[in-house]
C-alpha atoms as a PDB file:
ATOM      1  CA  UNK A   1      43.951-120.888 295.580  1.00  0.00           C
ATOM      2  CA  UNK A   2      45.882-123.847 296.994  1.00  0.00           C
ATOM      3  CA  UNK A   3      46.350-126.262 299.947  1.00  0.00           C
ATOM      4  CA  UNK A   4      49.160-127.980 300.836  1.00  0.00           C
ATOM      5  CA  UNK A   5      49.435-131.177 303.498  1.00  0.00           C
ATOM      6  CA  UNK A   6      52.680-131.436 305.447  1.00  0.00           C
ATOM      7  CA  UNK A   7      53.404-135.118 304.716  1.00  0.00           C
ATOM      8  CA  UNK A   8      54.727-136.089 301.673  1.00  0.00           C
ATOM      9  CA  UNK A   9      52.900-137.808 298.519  1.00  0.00           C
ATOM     10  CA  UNK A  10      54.693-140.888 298.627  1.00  0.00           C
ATOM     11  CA  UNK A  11      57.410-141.602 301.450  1.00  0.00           C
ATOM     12  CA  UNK A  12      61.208-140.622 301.147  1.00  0.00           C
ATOM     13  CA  UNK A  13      63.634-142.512 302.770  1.00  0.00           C
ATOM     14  CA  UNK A  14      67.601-142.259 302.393  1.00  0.00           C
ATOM     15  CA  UNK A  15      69.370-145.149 303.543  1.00  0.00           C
ATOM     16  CA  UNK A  16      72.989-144.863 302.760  1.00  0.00           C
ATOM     17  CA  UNK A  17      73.504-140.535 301.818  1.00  0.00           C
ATOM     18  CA  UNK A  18      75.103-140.035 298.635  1.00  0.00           C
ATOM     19  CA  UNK A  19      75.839-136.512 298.044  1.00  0.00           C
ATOM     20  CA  UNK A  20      76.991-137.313 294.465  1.00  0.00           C
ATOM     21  CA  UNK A  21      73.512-138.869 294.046  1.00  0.00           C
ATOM     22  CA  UNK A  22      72.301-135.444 295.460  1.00  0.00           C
ATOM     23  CA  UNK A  23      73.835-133.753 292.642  1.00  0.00           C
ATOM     24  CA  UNK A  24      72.255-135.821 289.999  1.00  0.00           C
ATOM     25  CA  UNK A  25      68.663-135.559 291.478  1.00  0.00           C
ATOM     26  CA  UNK A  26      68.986-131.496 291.049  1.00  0.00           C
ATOM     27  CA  UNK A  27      68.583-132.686 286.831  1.00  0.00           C
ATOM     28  CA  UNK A  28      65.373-134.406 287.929  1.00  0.00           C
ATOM     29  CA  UNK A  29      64.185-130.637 289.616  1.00  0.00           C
ATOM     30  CA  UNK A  30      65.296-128.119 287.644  1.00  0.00           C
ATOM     31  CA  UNK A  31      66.660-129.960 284.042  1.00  0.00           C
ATOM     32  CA  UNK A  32      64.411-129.444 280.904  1.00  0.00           C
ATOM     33  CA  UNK A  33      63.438-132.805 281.948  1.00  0.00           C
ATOM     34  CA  UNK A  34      62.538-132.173 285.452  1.00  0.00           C
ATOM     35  CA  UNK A  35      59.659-131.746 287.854  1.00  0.00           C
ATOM     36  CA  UNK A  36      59.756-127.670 287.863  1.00  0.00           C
ATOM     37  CA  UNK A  37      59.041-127.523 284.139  1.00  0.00           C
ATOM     38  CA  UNK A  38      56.360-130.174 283.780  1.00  0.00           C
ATOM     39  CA  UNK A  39      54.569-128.407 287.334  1.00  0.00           C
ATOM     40  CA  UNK A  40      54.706-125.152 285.203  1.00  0.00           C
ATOM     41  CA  UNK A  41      53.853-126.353 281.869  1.00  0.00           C
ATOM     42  CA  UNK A  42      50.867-127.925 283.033  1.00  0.00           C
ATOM     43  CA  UNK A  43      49.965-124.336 285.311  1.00  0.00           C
ATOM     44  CA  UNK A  44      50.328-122.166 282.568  1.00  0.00           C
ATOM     45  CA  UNK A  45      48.373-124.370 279.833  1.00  0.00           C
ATOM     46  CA  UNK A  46      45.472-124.629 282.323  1.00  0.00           C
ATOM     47  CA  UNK A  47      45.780-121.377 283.800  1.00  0.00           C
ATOM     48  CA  UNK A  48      44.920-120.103 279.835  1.00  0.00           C
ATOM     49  CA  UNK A  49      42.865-123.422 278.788  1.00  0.00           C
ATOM     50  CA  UNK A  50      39.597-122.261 276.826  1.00  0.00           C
ATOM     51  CA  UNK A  51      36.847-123.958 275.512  1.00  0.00           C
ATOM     52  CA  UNK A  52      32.808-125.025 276.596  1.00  0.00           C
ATOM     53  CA  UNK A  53      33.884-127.774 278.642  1.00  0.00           C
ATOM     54  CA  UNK A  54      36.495-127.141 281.646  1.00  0.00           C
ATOM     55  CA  UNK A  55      37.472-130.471 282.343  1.00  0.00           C
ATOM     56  CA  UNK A  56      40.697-130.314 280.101  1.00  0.00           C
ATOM     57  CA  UNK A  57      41.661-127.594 282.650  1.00  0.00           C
ATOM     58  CA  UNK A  58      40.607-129.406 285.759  1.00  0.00           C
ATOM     59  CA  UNK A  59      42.628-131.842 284.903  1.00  0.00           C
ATOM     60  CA  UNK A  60      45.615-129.913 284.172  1.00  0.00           C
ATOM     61  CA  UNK A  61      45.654-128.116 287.406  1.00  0.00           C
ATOM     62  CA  UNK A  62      45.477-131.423 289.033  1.00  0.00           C
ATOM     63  CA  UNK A  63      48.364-132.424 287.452  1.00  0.00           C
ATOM     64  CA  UNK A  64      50.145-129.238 287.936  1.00  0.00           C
ATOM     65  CA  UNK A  65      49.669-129.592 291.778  1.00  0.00           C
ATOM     66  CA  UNK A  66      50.461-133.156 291.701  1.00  0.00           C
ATOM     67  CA  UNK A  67      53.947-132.151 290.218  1.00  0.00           C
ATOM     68  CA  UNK A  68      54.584-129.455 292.745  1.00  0.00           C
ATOM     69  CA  UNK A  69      54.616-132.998 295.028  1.00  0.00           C
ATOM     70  CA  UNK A  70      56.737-134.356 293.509  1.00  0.00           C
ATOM     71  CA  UNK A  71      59.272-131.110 293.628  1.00  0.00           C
ATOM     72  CA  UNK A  72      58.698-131.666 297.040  1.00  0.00           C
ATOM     73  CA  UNK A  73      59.593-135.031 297.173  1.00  0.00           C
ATOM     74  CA  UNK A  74      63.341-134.910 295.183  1.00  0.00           C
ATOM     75  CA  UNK A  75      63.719-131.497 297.035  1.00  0.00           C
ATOM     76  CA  UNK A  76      63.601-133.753 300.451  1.00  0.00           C
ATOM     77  CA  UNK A  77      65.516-136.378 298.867  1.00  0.00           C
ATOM     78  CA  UNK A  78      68.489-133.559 298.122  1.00  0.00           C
ATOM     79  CA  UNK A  79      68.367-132.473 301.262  1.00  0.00           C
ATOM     80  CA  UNK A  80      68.693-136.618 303.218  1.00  0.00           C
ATOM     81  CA  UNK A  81      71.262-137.489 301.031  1.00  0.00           C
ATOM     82  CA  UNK A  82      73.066-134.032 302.014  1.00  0.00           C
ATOM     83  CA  UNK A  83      72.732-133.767 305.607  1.00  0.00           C
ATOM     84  CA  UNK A  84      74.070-136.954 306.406  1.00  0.00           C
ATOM     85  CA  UNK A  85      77.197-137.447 304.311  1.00  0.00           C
ATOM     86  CA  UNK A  86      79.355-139.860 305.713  1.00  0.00           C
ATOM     87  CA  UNK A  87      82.062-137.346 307.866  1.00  0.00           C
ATOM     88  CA  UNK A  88      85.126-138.688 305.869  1.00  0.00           C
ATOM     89  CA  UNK A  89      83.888-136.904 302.642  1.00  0.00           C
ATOM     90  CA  UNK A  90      82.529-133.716 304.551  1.00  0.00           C
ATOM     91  CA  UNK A  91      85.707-133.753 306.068  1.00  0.00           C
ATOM     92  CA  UNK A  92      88.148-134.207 303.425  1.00  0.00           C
ATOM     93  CA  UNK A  93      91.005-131.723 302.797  1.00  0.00           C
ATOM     94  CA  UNK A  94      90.671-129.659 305.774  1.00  0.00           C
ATOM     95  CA  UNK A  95      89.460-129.728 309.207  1.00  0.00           C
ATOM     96  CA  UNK A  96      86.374-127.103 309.155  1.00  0.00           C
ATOM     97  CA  UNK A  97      83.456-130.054 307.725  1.00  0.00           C
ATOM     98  CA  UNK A  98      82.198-129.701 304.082  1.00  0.00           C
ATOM     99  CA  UNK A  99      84.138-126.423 303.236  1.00  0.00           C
ATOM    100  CA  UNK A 100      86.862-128.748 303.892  1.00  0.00           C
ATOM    101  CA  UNK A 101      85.457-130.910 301.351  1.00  0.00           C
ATOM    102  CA  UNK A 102      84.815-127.912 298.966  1.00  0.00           C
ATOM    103  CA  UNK A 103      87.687-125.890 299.281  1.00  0.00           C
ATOM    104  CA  UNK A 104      90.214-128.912 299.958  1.00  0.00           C
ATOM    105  CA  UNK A 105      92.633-130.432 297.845  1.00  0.00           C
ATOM    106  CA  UNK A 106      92.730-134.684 297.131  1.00  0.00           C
ATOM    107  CA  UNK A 107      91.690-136.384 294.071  1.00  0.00           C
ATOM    108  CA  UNK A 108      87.747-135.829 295.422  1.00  0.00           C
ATOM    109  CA  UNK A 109      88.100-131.943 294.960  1.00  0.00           C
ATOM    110  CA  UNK A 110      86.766-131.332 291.333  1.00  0.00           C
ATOM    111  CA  UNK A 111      84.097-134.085 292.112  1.00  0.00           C
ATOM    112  CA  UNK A 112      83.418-132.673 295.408  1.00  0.00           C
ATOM    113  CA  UNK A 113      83.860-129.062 294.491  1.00  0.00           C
ATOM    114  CA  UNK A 114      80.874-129.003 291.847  1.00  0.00           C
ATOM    115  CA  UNK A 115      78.868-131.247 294.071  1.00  0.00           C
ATOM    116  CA  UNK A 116      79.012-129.769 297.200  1.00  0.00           C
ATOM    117  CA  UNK A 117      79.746-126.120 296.459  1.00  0.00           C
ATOM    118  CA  UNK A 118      76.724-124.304 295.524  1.00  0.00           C
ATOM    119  CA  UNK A 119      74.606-126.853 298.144  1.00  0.00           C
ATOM    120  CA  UNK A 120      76.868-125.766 300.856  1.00  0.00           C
ATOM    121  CA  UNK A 121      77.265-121.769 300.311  1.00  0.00           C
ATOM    122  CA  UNK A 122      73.963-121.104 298.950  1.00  0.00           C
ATOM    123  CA  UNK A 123      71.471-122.929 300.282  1.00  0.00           C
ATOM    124  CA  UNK A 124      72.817-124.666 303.578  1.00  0.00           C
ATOM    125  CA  UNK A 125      72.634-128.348 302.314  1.00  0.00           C
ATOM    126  CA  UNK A 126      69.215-128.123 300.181  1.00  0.00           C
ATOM    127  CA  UNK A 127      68.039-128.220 297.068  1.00  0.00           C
ATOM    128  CA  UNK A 128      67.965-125.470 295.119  1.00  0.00           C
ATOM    129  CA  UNK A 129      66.039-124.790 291.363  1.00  0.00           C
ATOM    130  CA  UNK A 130      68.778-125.542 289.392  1.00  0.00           C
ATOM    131  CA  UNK A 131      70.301-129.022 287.367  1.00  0.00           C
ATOM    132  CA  UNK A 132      72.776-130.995 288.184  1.00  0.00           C
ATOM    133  CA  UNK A 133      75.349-128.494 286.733  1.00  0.00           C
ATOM    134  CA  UNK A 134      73.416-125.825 288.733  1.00  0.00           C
ATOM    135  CA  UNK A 135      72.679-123.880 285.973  1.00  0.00           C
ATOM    136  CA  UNK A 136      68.927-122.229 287.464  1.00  0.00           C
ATOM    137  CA  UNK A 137      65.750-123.754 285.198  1.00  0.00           C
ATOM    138  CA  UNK A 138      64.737-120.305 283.922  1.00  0.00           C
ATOM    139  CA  UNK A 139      61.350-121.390 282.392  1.00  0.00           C
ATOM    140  CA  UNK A 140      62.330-121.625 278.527  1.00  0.00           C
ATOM    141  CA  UNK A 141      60.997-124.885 277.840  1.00  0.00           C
ATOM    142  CA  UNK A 142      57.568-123.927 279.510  1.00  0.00           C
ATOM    143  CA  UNK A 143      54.661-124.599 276.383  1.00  0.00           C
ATOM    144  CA  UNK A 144      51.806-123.483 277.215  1.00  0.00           C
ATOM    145  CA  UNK A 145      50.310-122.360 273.431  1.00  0.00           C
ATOM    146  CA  UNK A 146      46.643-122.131 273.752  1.00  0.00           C
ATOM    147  CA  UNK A 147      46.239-125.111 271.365  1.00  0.00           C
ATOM    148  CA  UNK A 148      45.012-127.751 273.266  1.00  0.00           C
ATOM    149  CA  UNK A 149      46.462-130.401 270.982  1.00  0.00           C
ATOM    150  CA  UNK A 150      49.418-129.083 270.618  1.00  0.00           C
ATOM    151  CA  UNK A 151      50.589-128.698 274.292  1.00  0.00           C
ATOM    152  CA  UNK A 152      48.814-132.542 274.704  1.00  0.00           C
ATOM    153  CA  UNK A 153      51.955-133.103 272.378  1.00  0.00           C
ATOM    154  CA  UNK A 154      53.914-131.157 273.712  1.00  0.00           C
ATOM    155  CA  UNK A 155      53.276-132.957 277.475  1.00  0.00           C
ATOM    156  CA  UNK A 156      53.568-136.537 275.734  1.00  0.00           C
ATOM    157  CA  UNK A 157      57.056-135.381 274.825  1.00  0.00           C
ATOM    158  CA  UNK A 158      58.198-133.521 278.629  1.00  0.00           C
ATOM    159  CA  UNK A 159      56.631-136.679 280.159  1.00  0.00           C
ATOM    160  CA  UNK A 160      58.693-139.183 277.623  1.00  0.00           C
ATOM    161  CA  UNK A 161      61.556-137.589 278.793  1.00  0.00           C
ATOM    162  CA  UNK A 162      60.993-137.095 282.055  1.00  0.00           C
ATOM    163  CA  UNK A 163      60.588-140.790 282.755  1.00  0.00           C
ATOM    164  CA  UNK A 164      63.528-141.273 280.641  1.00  0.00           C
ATOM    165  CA  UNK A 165      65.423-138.957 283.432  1.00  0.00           C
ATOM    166  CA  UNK A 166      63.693-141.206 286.148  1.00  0.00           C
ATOM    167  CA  UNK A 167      64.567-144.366 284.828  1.00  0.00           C
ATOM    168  CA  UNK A 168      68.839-143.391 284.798  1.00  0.00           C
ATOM    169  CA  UNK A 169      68.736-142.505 288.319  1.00  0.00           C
ATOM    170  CA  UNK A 170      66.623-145.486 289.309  1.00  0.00           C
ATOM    171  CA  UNK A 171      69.549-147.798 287.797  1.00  0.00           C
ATOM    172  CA  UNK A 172      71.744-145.003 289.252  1.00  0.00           C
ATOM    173  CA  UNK A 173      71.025-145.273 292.542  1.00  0.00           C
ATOM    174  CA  UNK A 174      72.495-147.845 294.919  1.00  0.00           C
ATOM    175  CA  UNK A 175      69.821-146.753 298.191  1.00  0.00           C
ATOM    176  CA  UNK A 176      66.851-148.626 298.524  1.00  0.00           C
ATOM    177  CA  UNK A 177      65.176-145.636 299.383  1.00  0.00           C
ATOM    178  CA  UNK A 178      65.742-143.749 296.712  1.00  0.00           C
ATOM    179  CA  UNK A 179      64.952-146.578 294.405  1.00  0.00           C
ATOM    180  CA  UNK A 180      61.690-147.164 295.509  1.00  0.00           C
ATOM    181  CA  UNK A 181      60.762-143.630 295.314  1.00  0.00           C
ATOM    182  CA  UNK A 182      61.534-143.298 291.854  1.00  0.00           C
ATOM    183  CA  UNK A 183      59.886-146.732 291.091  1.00  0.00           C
ATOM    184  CA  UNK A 184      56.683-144.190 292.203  1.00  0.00           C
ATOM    185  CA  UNK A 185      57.797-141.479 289.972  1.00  0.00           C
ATOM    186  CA  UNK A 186      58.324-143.420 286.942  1.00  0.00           C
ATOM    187  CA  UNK A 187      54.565-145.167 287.355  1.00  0.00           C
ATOM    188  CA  UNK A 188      53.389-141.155 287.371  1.00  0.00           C
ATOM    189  CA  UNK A 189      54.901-140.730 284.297  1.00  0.00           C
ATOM    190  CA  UNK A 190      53.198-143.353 282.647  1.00  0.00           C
ATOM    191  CA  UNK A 191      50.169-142.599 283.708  1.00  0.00           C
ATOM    192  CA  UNK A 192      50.524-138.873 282.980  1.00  0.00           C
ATOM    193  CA  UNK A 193      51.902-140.332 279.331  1.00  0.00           C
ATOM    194  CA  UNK A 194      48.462-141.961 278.840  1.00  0.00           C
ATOM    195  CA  UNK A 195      46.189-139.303 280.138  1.00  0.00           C
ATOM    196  CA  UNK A 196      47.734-136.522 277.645  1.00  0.00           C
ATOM    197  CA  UNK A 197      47.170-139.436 274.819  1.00  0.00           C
ATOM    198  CA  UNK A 198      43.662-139.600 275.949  1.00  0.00           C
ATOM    199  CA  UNK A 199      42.877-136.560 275.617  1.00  0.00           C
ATOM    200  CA  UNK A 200      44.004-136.489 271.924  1.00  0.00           C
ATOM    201  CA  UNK A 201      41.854-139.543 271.659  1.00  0.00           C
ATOM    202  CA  UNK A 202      39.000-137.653 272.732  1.00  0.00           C
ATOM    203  CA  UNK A 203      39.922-134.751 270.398  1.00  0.00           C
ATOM    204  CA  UNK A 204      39.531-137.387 267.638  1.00  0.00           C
ATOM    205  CA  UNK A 205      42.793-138.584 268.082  1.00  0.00           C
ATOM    206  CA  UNK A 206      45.404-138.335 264.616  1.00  0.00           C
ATOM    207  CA  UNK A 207      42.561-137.904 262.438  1.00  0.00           C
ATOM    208  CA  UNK A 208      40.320-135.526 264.539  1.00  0.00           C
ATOM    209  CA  UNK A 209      43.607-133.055 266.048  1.00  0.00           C
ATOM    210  CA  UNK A 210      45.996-132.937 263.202  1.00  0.00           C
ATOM    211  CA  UNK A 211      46.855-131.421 261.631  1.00  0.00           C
ATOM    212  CA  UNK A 212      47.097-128.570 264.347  1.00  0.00           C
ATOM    213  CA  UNK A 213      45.399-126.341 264.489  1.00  0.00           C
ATOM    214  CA  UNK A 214      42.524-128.154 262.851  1.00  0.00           C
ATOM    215  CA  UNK A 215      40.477-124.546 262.852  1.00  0.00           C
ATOM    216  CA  UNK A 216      42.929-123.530 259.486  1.00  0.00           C
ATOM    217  CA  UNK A 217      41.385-124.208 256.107  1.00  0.00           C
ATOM    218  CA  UNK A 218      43.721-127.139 254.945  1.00  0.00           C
ATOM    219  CA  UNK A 219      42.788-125.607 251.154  1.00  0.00           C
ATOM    220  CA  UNK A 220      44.640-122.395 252.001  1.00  0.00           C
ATOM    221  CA  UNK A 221      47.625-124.386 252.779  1.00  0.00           C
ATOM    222  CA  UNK A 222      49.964-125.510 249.936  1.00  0.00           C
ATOM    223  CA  UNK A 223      48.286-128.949 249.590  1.00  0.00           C
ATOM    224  CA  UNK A 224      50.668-130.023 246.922  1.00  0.00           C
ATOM    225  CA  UNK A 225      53.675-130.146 249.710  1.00  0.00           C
ATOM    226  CA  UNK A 226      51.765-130.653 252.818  1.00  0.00           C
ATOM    227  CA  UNK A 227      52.021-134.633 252.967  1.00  0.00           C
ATOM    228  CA  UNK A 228      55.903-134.954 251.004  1.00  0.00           C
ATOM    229  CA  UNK A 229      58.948-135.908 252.251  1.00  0.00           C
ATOM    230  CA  UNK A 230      62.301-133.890 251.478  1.00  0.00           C
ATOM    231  CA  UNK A 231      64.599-135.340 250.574  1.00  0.00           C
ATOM    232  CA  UNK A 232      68.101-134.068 250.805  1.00  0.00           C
ATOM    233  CA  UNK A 233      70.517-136.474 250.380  1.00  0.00           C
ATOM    234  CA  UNK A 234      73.355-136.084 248.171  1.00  0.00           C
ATOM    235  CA  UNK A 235      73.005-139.227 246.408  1.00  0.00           C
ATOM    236  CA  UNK A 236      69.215-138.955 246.999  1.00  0.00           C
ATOM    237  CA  UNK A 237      68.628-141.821 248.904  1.00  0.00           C
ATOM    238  CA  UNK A 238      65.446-142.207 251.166  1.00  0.00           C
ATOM    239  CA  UNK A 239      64.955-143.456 254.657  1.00  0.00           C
ATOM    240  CA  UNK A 240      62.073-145.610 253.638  1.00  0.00           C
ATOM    241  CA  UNK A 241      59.008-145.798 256.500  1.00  0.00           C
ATOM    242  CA  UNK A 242      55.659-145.116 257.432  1.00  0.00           C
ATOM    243  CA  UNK A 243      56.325-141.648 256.296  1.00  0.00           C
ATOM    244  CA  UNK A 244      57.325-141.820 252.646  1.00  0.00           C
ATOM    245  CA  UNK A 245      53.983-143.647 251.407  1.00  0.00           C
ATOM    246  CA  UNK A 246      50.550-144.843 251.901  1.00  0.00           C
ATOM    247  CA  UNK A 247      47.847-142.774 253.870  1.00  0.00           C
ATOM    248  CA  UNK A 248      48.697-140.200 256.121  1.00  0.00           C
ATOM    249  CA  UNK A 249      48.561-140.493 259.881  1.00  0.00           C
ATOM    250  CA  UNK A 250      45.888-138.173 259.799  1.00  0.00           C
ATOM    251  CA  UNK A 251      44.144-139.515 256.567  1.00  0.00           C
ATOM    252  CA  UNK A 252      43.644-136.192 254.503  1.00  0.00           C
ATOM    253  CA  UNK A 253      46.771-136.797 252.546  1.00  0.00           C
ATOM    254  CA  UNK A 254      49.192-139.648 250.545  1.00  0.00           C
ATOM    255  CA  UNK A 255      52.634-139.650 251.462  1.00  0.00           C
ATOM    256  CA  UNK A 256      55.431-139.246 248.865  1.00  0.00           C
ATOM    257  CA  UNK A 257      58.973-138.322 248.344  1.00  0.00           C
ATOM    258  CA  UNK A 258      60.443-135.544 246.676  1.00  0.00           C
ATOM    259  CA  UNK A 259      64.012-134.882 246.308  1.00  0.00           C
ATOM    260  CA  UNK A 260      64.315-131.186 248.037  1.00  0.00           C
ATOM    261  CA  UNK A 261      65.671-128.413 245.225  1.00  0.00           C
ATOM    262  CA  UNK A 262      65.883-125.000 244.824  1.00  0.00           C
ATOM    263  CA  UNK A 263      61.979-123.460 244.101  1.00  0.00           C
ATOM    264  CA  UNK A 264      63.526-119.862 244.926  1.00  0.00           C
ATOM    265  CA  UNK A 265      65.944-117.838 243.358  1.00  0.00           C
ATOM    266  CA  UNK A 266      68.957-116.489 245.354  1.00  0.00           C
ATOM    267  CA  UNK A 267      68.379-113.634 247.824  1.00  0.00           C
ATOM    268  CA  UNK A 268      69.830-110.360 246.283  1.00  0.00           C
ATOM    269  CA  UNK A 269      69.185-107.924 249.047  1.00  0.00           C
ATOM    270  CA  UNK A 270      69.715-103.925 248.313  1.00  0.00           C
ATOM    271  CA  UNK A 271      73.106-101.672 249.445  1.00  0.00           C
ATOM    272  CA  UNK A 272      73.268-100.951 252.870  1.00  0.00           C
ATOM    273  CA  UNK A 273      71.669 -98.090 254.194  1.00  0.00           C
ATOM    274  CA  UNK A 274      73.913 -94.936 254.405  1.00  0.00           C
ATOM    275  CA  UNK A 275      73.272 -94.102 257.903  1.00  0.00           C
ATOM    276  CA  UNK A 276      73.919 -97.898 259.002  1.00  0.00           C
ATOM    277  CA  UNK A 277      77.156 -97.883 259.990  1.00  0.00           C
ATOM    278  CA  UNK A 278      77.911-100.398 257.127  1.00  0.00           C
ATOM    279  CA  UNK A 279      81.574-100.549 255.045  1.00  0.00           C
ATOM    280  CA  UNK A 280      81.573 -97.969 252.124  1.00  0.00           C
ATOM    281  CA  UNK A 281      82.049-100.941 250.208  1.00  0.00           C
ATOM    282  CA  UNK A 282      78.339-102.017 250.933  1.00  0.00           C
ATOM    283  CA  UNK A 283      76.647 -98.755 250.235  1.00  0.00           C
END
């Protein structure tokens, strides 16, 4: 069950409308890297978190709901730097306001076109789930596995790159407004960065979680290739680091190097099935 407040988390404020900046906060919504995915990652792993304790869940659903704030928030900021686009570009082309702009001709139209289009016919000057290119997020990149270390990982990573996202449009954008909600957003993200960290910590951090799932037998894996790295250059060179020798991250290994060859023979696979509507040729 859920609540929702009428004010927003943090304040938006737009300043000087930019409906070109509009267009590049829809990547910050509905992109791989954006608020919709993170807000349903975090839903889904909670919604099927198990385990003795439910804390780890608790504090995914907070974070889920906190996201669907911050949806809120860029949605709202579409929607300012929309409505009041200064009248010269809304009117540019033709007389009739932004399907002028849209439909117009001028050097502005390709820039205007996919900017404007899809805000104007389909959803009235708002935001809409979709990035920048308005291609609709369609929940692919949602990881919700049932491993709790593994989506902790997995939200390091959406998180990395979400402030990543945040960061460009903060030296994107030229409204004060806009900058100083972002400058909010990004200091989310680093907190949300730390508190999925933490919680590997508290799993027993490299040592304790990987590898993952720590439940498998590491003796029914291959143990002689588990900790060596492949290598497949031509002239069998090696991108010597932290991961070619020494201890393991996770200390139940040795790391080595071992130049990648065939093990296998080559795949001879049987004629084609008569009624497989294969070439003669292949029966």
């Amino acid at each position: 069950m859920f609540y929702f407040d009428k004010r927003l988390q943090y304040p938006v404020k737009v300043e000087n409308p930019d409906p070109i900046y509009a267009r590049m906060l829809q990547q910050a919504i509905g992109g791989i890297e954006g608020e919709i995915r993170v807000c349903m990652q975090y839903f889904f792993q909670g919604w099927g978190a198990r385990g003795p304790t439910t804390k780890y869940r608790d504090m995914l659903l907070n974070t889920a709901t906190e996201e669907m704030g911050h949806i809120e928030m860029l949605a709202t900021a579409v929607a300012l730097n929309l409505e009041k686009a200064p009248a010269t570009l809304q009117e540019e082309g033709a007389a009739d306001g932004v399907v002028g702009a849209v439909m117009g001709g001028g050097n502005a139209r390709h820039t205007i076109e996919g900017m404007l289009h899809r805000h104007l016919l389909s959803t009235g000057m708002a935001a809409f789930p979709a990035n920048c290119e308005g291609v609709p997020f369609d929940m692919s990149h949602i990881y919700a596995s049932g491993n709790l270390a593994a989506d902790m990982y997995c939200n390091v990573a959406a998180e990395s790159t979400g402030r990543v996202l945040a960061v460009r449009l903060y030296n994107a954008a030229h409204d004060a407004g806009m900058k100083d909600m972002l400058h909010f957003m990004i200091a989310r993200d680093t907190m949300h960065q730390q508190q999925w960290l933490a919680v590997i910590e508290e799993l027993g951090g490299h040592q304790g979680a990987l590898p993952i799932p720590n439940s498998f037998p590491q003796e029914k894996e291959d143990t002689a290739n588990a900790y060596n790295f492949y290598v497949s250059s031509v002239d069998g060179t090696t991108p010597e680091g932290r991961w070619t020798q020494g201890p393991s991250l996770d200390g139940k290994g040795t790391y080595t190097t071992y130049k990648n060859k065939p093990m296998g023979e080559e795949p001879v696979l049987g004629p084609a099935r008569p009624d497989s509507g294969a070439q003669l040729e292949q029966m």
